[in-house]
Protein backbone atom coordinates (compact mmCIF):
# COMPACT_ATOMS: atom_id res chain seq x y z
CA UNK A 1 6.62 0.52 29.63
CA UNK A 2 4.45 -0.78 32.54
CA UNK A 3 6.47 -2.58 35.59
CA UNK A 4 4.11 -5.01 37.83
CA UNK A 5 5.50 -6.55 41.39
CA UNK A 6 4.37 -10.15 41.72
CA UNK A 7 6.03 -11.99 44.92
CA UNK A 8 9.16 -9.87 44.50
CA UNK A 9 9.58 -10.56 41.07
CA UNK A 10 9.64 -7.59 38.34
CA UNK A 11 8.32 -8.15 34.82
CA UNK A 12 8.81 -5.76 32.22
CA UNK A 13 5.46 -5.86 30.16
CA UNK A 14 5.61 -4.12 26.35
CA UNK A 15 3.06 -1.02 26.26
CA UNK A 16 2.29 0.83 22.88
CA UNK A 17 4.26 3.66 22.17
CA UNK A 18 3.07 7.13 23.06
CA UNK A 19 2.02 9.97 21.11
CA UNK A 20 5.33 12.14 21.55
CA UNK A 21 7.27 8.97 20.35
CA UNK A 22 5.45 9.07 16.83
CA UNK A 23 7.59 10.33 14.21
CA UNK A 24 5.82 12.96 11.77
CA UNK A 25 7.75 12.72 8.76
CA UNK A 26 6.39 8.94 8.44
CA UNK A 27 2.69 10.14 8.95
CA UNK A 28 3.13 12.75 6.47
CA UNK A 29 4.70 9.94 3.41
CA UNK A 30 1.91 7.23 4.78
CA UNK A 31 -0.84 10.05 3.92
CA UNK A 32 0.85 11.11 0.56
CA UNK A 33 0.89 6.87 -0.26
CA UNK A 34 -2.30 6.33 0.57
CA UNK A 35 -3.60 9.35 -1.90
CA UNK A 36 -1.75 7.43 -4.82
CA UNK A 37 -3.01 3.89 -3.23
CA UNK A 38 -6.86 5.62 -3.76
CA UNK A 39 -6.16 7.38 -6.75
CA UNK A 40 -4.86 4.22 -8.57
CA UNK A 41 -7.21 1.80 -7.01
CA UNK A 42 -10.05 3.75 -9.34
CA UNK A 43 -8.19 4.06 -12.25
CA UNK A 44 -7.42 0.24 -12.20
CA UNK A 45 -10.63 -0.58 -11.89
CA UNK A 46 -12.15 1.51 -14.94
CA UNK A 47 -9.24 0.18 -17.16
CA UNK A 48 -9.51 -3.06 -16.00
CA UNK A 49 -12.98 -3.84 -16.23
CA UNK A 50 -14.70 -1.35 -18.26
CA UNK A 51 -14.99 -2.46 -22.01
CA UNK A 52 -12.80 -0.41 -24.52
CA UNK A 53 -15.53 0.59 -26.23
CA UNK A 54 -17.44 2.02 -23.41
CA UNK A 55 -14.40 3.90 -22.41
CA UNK A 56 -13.85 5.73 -25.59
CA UNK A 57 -17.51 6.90 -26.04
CA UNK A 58 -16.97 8.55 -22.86
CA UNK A 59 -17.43 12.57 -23.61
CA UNK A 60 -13.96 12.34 -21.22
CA UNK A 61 -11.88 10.28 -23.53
CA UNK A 62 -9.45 12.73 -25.06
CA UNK A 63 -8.88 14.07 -21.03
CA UNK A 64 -8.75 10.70 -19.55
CA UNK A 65 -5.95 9.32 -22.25
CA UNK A 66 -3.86 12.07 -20.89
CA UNK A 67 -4.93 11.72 -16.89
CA UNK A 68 -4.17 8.25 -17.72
CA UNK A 69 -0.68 9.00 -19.36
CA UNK A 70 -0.20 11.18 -15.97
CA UNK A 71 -1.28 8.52 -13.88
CA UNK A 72 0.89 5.35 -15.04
CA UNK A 73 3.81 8.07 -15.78
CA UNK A 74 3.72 9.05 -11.63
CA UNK A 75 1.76 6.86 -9.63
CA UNK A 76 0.73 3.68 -10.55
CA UNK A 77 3.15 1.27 -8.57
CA UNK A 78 5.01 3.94 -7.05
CA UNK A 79 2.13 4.69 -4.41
CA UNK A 80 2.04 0.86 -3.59
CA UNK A 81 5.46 0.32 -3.35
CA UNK A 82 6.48 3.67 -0.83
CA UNK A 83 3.54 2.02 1.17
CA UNK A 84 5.41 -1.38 1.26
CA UNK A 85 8.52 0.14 2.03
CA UNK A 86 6.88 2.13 5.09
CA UNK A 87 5.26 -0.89 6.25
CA UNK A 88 9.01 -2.38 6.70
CA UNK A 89 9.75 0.37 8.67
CA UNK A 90 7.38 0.61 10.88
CA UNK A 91 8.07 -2.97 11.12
CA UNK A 92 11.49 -2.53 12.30
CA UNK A 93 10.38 0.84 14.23
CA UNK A 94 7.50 -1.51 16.25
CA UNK A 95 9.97 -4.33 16.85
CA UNK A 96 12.67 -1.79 18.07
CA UNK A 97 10.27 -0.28 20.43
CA UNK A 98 9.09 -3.69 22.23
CA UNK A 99 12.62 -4.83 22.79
CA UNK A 100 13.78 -1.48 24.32
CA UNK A 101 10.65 -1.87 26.79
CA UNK A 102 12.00 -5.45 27.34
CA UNK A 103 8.91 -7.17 25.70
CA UNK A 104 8.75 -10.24 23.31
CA UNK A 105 9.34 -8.50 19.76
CA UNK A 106 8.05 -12.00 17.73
CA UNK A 107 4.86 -13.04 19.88
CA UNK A 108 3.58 -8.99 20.23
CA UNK A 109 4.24 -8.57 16.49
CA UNK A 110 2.83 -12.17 15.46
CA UNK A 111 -0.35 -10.84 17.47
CA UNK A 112 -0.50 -7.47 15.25
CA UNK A 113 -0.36 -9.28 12.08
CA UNK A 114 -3.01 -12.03 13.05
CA UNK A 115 -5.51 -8.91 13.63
CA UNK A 116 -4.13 -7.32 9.92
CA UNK A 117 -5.02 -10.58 8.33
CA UNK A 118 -8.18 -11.67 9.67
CA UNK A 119 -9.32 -7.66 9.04
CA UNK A 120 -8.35 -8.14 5.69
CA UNK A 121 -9.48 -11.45 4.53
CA UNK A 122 -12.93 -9.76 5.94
CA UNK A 123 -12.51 -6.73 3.86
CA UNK A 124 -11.24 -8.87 0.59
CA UNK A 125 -14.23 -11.15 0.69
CA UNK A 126 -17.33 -8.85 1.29
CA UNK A 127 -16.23 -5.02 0.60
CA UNK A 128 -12.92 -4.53 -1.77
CA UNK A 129 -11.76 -7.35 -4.00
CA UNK A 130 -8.47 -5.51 -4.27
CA UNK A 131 -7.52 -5.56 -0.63
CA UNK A 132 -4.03 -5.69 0.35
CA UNK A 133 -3.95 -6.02 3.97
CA UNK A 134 -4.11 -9.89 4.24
CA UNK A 135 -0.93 -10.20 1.62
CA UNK A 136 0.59 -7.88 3.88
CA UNK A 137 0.00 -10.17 7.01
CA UNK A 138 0.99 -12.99 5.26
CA UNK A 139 4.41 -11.69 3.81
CA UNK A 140 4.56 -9.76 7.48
CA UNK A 141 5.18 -13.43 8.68
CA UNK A 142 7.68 -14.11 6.38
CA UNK A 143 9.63 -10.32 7.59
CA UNK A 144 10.07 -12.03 11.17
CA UNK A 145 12.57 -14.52 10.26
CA UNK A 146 14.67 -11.26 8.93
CA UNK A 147 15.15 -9.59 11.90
CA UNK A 148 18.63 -10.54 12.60
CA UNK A 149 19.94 -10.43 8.80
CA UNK A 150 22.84 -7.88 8.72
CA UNK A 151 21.92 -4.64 7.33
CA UNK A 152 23.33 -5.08 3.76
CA UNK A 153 21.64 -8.02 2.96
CA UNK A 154 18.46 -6.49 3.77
CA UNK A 155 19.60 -3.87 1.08
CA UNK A 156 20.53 -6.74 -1.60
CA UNK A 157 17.98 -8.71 -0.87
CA UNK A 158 15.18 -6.02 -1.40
CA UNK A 159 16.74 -5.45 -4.57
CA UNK A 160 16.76 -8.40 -5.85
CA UNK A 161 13.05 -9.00 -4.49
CA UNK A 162 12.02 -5.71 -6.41
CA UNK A 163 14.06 -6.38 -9.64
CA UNK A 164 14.25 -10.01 -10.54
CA UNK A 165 11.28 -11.61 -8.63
CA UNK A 166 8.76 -12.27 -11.70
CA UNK A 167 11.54 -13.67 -13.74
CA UNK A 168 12.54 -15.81 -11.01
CA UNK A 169 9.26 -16.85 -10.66
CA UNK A 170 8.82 -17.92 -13.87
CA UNK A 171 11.47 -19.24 -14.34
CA UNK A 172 10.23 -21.80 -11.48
CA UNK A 173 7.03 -22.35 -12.58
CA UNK A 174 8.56 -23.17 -15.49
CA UNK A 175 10.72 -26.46 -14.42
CA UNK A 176 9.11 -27.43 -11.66
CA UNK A 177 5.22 -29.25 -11.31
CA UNK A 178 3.22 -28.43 -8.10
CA UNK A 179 -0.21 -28.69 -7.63
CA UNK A 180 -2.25 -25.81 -8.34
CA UNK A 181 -5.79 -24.75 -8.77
CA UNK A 182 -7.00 -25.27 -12.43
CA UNK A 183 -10.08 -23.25 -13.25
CA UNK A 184 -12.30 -23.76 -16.23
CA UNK A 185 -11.02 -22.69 -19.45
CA UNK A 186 -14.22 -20.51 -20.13
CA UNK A 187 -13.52 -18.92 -16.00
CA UNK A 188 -9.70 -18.68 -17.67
CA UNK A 189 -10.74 -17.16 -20.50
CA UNK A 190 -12.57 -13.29 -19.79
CA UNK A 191 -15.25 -14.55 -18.02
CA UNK A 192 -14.34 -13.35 -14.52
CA UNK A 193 -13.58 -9.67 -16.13
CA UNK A 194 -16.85 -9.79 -17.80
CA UNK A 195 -18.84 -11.08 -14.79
CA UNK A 196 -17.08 -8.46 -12.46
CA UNK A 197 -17.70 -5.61 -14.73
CA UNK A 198 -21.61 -6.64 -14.67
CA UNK A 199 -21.94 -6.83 -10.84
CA UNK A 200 -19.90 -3.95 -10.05
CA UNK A 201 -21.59 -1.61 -12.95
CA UNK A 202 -25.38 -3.38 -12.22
CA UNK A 203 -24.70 -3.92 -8.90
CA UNK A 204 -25.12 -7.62 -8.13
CA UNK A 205 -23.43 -8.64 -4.76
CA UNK A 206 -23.68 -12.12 -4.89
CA UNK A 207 -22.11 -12.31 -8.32
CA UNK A 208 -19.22 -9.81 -6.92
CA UNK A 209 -18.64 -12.20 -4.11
CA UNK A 210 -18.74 -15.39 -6.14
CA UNK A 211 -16.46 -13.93 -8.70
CA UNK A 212 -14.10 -12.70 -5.85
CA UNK A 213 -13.89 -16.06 -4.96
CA UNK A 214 -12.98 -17.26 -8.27
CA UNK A 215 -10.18 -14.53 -8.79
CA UNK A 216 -8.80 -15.35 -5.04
CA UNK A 217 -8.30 -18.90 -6.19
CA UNK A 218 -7.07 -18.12 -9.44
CA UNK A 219 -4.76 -15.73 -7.67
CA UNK A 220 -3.53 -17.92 -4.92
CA UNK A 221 -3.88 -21.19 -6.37
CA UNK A 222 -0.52 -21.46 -7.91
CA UNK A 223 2.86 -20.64 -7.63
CA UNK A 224 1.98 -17.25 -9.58
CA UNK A 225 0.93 -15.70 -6.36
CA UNK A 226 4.88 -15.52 -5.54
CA UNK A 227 4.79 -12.61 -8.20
CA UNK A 228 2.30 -10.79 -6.08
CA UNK A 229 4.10 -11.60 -2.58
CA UNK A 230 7.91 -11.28 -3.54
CA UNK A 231 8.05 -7.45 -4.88
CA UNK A 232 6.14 -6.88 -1.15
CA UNK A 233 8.91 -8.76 0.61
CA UNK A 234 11.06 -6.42 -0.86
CA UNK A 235 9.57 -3.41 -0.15
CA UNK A 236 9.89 -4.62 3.40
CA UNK A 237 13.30 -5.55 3.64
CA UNK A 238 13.89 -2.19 1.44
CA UNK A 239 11.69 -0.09 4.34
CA UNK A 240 13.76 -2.51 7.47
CA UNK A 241 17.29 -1.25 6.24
CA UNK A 242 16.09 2.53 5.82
CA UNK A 243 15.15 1.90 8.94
CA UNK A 244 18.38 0.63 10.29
CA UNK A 245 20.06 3.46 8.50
CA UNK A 246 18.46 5.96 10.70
CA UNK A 247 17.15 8.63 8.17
CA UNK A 248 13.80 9.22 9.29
CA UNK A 249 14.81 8.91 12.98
CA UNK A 250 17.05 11.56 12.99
CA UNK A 251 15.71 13.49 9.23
CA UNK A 252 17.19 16.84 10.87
CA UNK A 253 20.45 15.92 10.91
CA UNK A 254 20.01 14.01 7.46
CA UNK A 255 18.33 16.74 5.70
CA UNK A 256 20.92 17.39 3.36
CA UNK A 257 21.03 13.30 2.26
CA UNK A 258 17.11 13.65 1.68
CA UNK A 259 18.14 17.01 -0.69
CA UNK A 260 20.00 15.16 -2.34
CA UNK A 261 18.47 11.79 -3.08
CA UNK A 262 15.70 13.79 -4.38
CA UNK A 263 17.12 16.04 -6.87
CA UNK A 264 19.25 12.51 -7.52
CA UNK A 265 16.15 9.78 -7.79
CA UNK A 266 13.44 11.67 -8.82
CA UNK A 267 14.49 12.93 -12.50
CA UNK A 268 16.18 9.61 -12.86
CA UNK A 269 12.80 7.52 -12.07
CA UNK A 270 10.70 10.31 -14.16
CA UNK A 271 12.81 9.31 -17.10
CA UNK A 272 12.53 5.96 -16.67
CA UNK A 273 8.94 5.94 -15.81
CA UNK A 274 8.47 6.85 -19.20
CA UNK A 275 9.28 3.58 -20.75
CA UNK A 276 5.62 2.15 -19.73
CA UNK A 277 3.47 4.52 -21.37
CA UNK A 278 5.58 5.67 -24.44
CA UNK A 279 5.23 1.95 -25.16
CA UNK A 280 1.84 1.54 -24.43
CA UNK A 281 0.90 4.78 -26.26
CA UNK A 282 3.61 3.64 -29.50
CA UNK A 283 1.58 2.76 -32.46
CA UNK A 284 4.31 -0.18 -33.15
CA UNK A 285 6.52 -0.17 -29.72
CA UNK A 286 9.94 0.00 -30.46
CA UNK A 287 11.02 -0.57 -26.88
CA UNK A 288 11.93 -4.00 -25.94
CA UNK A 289 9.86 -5.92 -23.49
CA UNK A 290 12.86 -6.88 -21.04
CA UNK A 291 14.24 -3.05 -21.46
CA UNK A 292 10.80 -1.74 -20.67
CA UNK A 293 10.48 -3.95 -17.78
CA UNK A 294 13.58 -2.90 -16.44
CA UNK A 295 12.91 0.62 -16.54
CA UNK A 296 10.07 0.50 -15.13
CA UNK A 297 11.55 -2.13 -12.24
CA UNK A 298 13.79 0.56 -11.70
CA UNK A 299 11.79 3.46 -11.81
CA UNK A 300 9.09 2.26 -9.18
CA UNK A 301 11.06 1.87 -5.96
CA UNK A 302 13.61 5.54 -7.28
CA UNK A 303 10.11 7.46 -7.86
CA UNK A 304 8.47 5.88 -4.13
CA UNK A 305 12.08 6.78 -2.78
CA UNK A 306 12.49 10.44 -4.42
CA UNK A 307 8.65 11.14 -3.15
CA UNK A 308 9.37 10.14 0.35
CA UNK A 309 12.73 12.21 0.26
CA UNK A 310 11.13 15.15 -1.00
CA UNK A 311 8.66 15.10 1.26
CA UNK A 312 10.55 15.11 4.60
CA UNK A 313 12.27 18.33 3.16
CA UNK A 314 9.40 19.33 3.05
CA UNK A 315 8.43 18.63 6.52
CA UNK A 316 11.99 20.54 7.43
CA UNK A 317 10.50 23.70 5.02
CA UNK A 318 7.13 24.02 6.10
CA UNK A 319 6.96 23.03 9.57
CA UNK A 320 3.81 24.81 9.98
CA UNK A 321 1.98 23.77 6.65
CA UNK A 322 -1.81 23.33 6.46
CA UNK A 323 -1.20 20.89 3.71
CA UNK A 324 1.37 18.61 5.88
CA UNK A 325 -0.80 18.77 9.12
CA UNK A 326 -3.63 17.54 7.08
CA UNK A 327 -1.49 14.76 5.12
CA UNK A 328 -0.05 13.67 8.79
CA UNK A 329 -3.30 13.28 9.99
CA UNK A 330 -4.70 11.18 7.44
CA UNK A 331 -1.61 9.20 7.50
CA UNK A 332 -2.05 8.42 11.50
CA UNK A 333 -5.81 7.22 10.31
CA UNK A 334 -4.15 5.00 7.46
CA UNK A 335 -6.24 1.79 7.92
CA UNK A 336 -9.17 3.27 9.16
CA UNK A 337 -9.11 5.52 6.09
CA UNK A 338 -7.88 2.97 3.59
CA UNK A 339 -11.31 0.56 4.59
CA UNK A 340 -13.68 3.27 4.82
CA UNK A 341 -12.25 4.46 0.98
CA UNK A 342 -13.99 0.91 -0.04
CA UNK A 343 -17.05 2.52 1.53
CA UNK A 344 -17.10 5.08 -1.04
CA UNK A 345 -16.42 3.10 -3.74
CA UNK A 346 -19.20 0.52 -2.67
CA UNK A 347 -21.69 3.61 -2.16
CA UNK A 348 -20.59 6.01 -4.94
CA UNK A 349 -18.58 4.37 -7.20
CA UNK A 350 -19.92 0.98 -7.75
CA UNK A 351 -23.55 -0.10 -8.83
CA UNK A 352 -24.48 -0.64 -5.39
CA UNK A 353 -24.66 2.97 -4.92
CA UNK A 354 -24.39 5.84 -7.50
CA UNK A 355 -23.15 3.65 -10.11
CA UNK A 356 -20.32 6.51 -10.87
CA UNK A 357 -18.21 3.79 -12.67
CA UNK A 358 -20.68 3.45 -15.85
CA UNK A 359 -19.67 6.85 -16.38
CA UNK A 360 -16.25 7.71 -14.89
CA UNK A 361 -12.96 7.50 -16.88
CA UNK A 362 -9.50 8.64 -15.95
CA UNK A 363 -10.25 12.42 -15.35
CA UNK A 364 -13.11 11.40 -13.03
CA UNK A 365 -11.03 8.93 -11.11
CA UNK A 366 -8.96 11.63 -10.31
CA UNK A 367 -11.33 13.81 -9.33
CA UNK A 368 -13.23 11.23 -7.23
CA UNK A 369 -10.10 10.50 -5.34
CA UNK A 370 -9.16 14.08 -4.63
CA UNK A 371 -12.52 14.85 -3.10
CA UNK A 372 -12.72 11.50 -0.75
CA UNK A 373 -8.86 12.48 0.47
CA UNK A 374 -10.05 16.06 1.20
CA UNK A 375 -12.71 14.78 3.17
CA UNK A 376 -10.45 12.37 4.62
CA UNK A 377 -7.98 14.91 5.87
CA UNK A 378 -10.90 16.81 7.34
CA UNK A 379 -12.59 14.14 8.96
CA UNK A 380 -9.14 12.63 10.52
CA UNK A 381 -8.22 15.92 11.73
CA UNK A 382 -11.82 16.34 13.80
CA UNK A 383 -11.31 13.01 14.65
CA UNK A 384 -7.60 13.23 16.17
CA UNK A 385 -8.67 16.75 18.29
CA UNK A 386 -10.78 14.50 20.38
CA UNK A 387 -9.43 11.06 20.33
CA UNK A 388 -5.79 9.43 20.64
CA UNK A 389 -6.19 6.96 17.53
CA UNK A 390 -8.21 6.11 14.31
CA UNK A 391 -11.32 4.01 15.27
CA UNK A 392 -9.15 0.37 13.73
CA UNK A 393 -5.83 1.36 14.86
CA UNK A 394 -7.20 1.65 18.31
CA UNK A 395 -8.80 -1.74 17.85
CA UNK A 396 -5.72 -3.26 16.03
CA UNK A 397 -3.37 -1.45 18.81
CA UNK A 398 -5.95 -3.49 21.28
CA UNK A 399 -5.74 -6.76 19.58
CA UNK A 400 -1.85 -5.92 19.60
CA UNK A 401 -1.53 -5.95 23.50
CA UNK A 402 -3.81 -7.91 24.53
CA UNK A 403 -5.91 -4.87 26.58
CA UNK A 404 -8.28 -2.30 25.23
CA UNK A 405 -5.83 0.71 24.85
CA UNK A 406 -7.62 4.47 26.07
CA UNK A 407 -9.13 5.66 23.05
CA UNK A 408 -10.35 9.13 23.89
CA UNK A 409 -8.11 12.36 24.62
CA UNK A 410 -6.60 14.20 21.94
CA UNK A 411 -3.39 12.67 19.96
């Protein structure tokens, strides 16, 4: 907190939180996300816009069917959602932090998503059609009007968010007209899969930005978006009463709770996170599609949960791991890490670059995104011995305050 003296009059001015204040156990679950966030992001791709046929006369196949088994079984979803659910505590954390220093919460906050969304409208429309960032702004917005909701409703609500948002949104679009944007039937109808597979396997930019376009107003055009956005409200309302709780701010004292909602959440959500595949792999699936969906409703947030949980006993374990250190420090770097990962799959992945995806199923996803986390973690952890922040969080922190914040010294 800074204090200026102007004509005998003292204002309290909000200042960004120091170093010390950082809590580790966050860092270290914001690292772990982001390696299921990169992992996923490449196997999505190849299954969604490879053709079947060029995916099963990969020499890989027989591996990737099981890496892709693996893959829906533990990550995909899970990774997204314990990133949501972070993000809505860190909201609450940041918002905390600016009262206590007797700054306005709303108008500092407001600030630090404006900077998140223009950053990511920039990143979805010329580097990574599968950005995030500006849906998180947006939604962000939405998390403001929360802030004074008691804590339980911030429970219920988040569950019903996560749980019964697509029906409910369906169930809207499907009694009442609004105005949405109606795309060609031959756009509607495979063309913007087909046309993205050719520009990202031939590497044709102009065709991967006019498609983008195309699947951003197909995408946000409509009240189908609400699909998209709702689950993420959740998450943050989920990650605001965690918050509230006090778990991670005082994980010491709660390390018995984490114990046990991990040996509690994690077999539960492994079971259920079965439903998914076992259906997709049955022959003729003799799970229902509402039971399926359930499962796998409820799986997502218990698996994102049971990760995070086991995790900060693991922080309370190994208090001097390698592994952790390396995790936290990728974790502080989150955005700066998460943009430059669409670097690599511009450059290596794409046919901008090597062209990697004309050859790479499930296996090689995986192996891709273990190598770009390693070097991640080793590039974050040079960085951080000589500077206080990731290259964009010290810009976003900037754009946050209204100041350039000091960059260099070590974290």
């Amino acid at each position: 907190m800074s204090i200026r003296l102007q004509d005998d009059i003292v204002t309290v001015t909000s200042a960004p939180v120091g170093q010390a204040d950082r809590i580790q156990d966050i860092d270290v679950i914001r690292g772990f996300a982001l390696f299921g966030v990169v992992w996923m992001n490449l196997f999505e791709t190849t299954r969604a816009f490879m053709p079947e046929t060029a995916q099963a006369a990969l020499p890989s196949a027989p591996l990737d069917r099981v890496v892709a088994f693996l893959g829906e079984w533990l990550v995909l979803g899970k990774a997204q959602c314990l990133f949501g659910v972070l993000f809505g505590i860190g909201f609450a954390l940041f918002t905390d932090r600016v009262l206590q220093r007797g700054g306005n919460a709303g108008r500092v906050y407001a600030r630090r998503l404006a900077f998140l969304l223009v950053l990511g409208l920039l990143h979805l429309m010329f580097l990574w059609f599968g950005d995030i960032l500006h849906d998180y702004a947006l939604v962000g917005f939405l998390l403001l009007l929360t802030r004074k909701l008691p804590t339980q409703a911030l429970l219920v609500g988040g569950a019903v968010l996560l749980l019964g948002s697509e029906e409910a949104v369906s169930l809207l679009t499907a009694h009442i007209a609004l105005p949405h944007v109606s795309l060609s039937r031959h756009v509607e109808g495979g063309y913007l899969h087909a046309e993205m597979w050719r520009a990202l396997s031939q590497g044709d930019y102009a065709t991967l930005l006019q498609v983008g376009l195309l699947r951003a107003a197909r995408t946000y055009g409509n009240l189908d978006v609400l699909k998209l956005w709702a689950p993420i409200a959740g998450q943050f309302l989920l990650g605001t009463w965690i918050y509230r709780k006090g778990w991670l701010q005082e994980s010491r004292r709660h390390a018995s709770l984490m114990r046990r909602v991990a040996v509690t959440l994690l077999p539960v959500g492994l079971l259920l996170s079965m439903a998914g595949p076992v259906a997709g792999w049955a022959p003729r699936p003799g799970i229902g599609e509402v039971t399926t969906h359930l499962a796998e409703g409820l799986a997502t947030p218990m698996l994102a949960l049971g990760y995070a949980a086991a995790l900060i006993v693991l922080c309370r374990v190994w208090t001097e791991s390698a592994m952790l250190g390396g995790l936290a420090a990728f974790g502080r770097m989150a955005l700066t890490n998460y943009v430059s990962q669409s670097m690599f799959y511009f450059l290596v992945v794409d046919g901008f670059g090597l062209g990697m995806i004309r050859r790479s199923g499930a296996a090689m996803d995986l192996l891709m995104a273990v190598g770009l986390v390693v070097l991640q973690v080793a590039v974050s952890q040079w960085w951080l011995r000589s500077f206080r922040f990731g290259p964009l969080e010290w810009l976003w922190r900037s754009a946050t305050y209204g100041t350039w914040q000091r960059l260099r010294g070590a974290a």
